[in-house]
Structures are given as structure tokens and as C-alpha cells.
N, C-alpha and C. Protein backbone atom coordinates (compact mmCIF):
# COMPACT_ATOMS: atom_id res chain seq x y z
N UNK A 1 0.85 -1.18 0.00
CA UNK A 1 0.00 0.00 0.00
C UNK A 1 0.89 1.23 0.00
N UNK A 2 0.34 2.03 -0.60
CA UNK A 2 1.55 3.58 -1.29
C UNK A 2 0.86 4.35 0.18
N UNK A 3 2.17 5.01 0.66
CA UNK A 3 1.33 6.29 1.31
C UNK A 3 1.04 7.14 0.87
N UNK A 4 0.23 8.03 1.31
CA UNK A 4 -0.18 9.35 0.98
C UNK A 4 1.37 10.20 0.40
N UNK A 5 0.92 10.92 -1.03
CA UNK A 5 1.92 11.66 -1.49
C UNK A 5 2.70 10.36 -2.58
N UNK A 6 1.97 8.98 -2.96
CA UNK A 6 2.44 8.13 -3.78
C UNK A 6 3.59 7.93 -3.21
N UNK A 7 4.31 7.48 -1.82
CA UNK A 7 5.80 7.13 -1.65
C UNK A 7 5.50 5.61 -0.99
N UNK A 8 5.91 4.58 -1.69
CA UNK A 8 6.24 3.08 -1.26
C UNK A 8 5.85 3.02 0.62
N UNK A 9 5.77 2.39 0.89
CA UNK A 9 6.32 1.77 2.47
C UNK A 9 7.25 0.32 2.61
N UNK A 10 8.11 1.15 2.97
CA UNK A 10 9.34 -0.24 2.89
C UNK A 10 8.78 -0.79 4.65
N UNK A 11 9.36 -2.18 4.77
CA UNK A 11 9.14 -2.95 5.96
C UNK A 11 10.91 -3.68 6.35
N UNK A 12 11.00 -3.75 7.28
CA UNK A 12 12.17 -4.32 7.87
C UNK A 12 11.87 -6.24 7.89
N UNK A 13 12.87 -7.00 7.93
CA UNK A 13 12.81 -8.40 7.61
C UNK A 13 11.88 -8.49 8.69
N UNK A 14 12.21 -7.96 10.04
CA UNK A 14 11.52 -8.26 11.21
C UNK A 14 10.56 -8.27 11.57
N UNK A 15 9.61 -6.54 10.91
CA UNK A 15 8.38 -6.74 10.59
C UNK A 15 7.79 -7.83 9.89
N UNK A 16 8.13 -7.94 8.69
CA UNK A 16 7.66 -8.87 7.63
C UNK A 16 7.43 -10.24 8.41
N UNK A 17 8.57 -10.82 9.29
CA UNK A 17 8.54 -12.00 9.65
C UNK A 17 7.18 -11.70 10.61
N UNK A 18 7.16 -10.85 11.17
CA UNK A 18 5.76 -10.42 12.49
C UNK A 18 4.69 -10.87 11.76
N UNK A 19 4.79 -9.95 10.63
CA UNK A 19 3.56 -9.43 10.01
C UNK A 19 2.88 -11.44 9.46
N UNK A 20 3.61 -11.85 8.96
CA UNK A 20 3.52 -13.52 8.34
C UNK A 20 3.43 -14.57 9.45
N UNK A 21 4.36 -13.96 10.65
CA UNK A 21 4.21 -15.33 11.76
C UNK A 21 5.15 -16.50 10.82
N UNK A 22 6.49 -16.05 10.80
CA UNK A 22 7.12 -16.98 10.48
C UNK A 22 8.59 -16.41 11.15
N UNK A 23 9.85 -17.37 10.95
CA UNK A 23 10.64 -16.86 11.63
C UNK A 23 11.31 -16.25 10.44
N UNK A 24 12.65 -15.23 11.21
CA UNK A 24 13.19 -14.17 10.45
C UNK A 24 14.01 -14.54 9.34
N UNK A 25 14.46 -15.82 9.33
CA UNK A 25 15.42 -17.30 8.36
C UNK A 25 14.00 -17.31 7.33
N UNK A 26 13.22 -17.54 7.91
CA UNK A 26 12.33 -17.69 6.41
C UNK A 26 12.20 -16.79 6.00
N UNK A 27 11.79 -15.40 6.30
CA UNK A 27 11.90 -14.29 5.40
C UNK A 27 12.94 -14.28 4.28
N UNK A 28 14.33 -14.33 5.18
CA UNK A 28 15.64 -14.22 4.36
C UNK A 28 16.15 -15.87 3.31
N UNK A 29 15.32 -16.51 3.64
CA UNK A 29 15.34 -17.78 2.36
C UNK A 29 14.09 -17.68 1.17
N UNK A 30 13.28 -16.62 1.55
CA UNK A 30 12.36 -16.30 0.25
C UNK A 30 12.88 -15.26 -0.03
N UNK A 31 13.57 -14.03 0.65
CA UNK A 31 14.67 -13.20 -0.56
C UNK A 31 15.94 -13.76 -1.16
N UNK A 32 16.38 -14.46 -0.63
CA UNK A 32 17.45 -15.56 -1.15
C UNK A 32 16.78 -16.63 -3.12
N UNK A 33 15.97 -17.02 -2.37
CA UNK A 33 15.44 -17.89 -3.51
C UNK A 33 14.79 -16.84 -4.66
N UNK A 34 14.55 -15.49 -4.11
CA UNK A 34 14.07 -14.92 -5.29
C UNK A 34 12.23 -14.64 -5.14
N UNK A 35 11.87 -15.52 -4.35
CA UNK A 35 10.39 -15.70 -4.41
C UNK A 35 9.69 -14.28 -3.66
N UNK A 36 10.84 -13.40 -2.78
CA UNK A 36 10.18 -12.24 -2.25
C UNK A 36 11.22 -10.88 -2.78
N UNK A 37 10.63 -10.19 -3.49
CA UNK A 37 11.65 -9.26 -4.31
C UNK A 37 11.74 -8.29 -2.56
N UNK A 38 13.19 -7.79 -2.64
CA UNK A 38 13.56 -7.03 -1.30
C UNK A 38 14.70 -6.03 -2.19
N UNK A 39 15.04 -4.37 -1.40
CA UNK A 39 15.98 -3.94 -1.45
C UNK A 39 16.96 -3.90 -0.33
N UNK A 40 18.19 -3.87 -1.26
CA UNK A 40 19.36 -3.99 -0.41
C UNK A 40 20.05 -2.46 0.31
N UNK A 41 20.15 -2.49 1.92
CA UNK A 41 20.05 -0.96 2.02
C UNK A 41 21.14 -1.19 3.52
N UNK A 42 22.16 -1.26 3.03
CA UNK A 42 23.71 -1.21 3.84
C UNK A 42 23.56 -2.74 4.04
N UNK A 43 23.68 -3.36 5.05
CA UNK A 43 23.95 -4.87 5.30
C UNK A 43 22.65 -5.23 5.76
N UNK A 44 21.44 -4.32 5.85
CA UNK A 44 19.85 -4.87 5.65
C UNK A 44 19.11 -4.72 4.62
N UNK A 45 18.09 -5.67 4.53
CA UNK A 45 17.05 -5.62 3.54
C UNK A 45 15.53 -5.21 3.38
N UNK A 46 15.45 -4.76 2.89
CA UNK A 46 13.90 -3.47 3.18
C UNK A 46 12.75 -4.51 2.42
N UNK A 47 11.68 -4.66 2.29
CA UNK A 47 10.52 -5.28 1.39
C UNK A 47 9.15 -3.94 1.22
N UNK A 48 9.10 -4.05 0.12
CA UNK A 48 8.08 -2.79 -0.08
C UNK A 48 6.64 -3.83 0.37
N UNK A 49 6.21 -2.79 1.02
CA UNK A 49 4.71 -3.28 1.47
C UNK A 49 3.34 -4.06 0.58
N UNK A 50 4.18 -3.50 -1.17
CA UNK A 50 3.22 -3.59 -2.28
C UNK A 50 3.63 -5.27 -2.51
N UNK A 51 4.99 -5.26 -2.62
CA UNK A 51 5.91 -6.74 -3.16
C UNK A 51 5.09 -7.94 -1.94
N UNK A 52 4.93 -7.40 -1.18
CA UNK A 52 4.96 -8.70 0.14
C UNK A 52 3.02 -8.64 0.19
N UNK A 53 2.25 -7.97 -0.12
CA UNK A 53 0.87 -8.58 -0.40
C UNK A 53 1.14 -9.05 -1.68
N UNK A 54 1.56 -8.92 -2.36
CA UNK A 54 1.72 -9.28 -4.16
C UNK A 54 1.78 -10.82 -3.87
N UNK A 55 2.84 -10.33 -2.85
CA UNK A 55 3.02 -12.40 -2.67
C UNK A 55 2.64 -13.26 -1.95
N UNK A 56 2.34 -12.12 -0.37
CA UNK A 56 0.81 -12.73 -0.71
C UNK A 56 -0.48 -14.06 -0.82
N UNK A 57 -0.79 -13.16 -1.94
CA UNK A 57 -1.67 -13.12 -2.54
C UNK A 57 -1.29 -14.28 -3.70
N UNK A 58 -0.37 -13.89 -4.59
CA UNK A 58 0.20 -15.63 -5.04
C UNK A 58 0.46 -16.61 -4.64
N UNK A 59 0.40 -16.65 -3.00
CA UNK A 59 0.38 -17.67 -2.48
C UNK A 59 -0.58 -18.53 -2.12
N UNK A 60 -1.54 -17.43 -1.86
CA UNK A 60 -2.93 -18.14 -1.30
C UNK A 60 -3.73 -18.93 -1.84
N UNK A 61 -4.19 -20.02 -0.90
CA UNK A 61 -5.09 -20.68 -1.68
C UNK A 61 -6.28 -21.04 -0.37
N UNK A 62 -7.47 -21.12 -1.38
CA UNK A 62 -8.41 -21.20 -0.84
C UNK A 62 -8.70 -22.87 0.31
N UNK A 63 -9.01 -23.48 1.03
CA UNK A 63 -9.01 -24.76 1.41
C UNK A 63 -10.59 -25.00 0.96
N UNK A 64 -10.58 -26.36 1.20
CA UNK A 64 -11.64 -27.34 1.15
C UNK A 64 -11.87 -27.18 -0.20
């Protein structure tokens, strides 16, 4: 989601891992494999808020 004034919202691995309920190794093995696009920003990695529902959302699947 863009904030107000059209500017991205980047998220920290840490959030992301919060935000999913997974640990912070899995975050960094789906930017590793490619499957979660991230920027690189000194020796951390940022995820735009748009990239990480994108995926989401390609992930999901309905049950039953």
C-alpha cells in the first residue's frame, strides 16, 4: 500500500517476519530464492509493502 503523497512503504525483515508469523530465516530464504523481491540498504534488507501482499496473494489458496 503507497502512502499518501504516492511514496512506497518499505518494511524491515523483522516486521515482515511479524507481520507472516514466520521466523526471520524464512523471510531471508524467500529473498534468497528470489520468491520475495527485497531492497538492499547497507547490510539490511527493506521489502516494499506492495511486493509482500503481491506475494501474498500468489500464495494463497483457498481450502476445502
Amino acid at each position: 500500500m503507497t502512502q499518501p503523497g504516492g511514496r512506497a512503504r518499505f518494511m524491515t525483515v523483522a516486521e515482515v517476519a511479524q507481520l507472516m508469523r514466520v521466523s526471520t530465516m524464512t523471510v531471508y530464504r524467500l529473498i534468497k530464492a528470489g520468491d520475495l523481491p527485497s531492497l538492499r540498504v547497507g547490510k539490511s534488507y527493506r521489502i516494499r509493502e506492495d511486493d509482500l501482499d503481491r506475494y501474498l496473494a500468489s500464495r494463497y489458496t483457498e481450502a476445502g
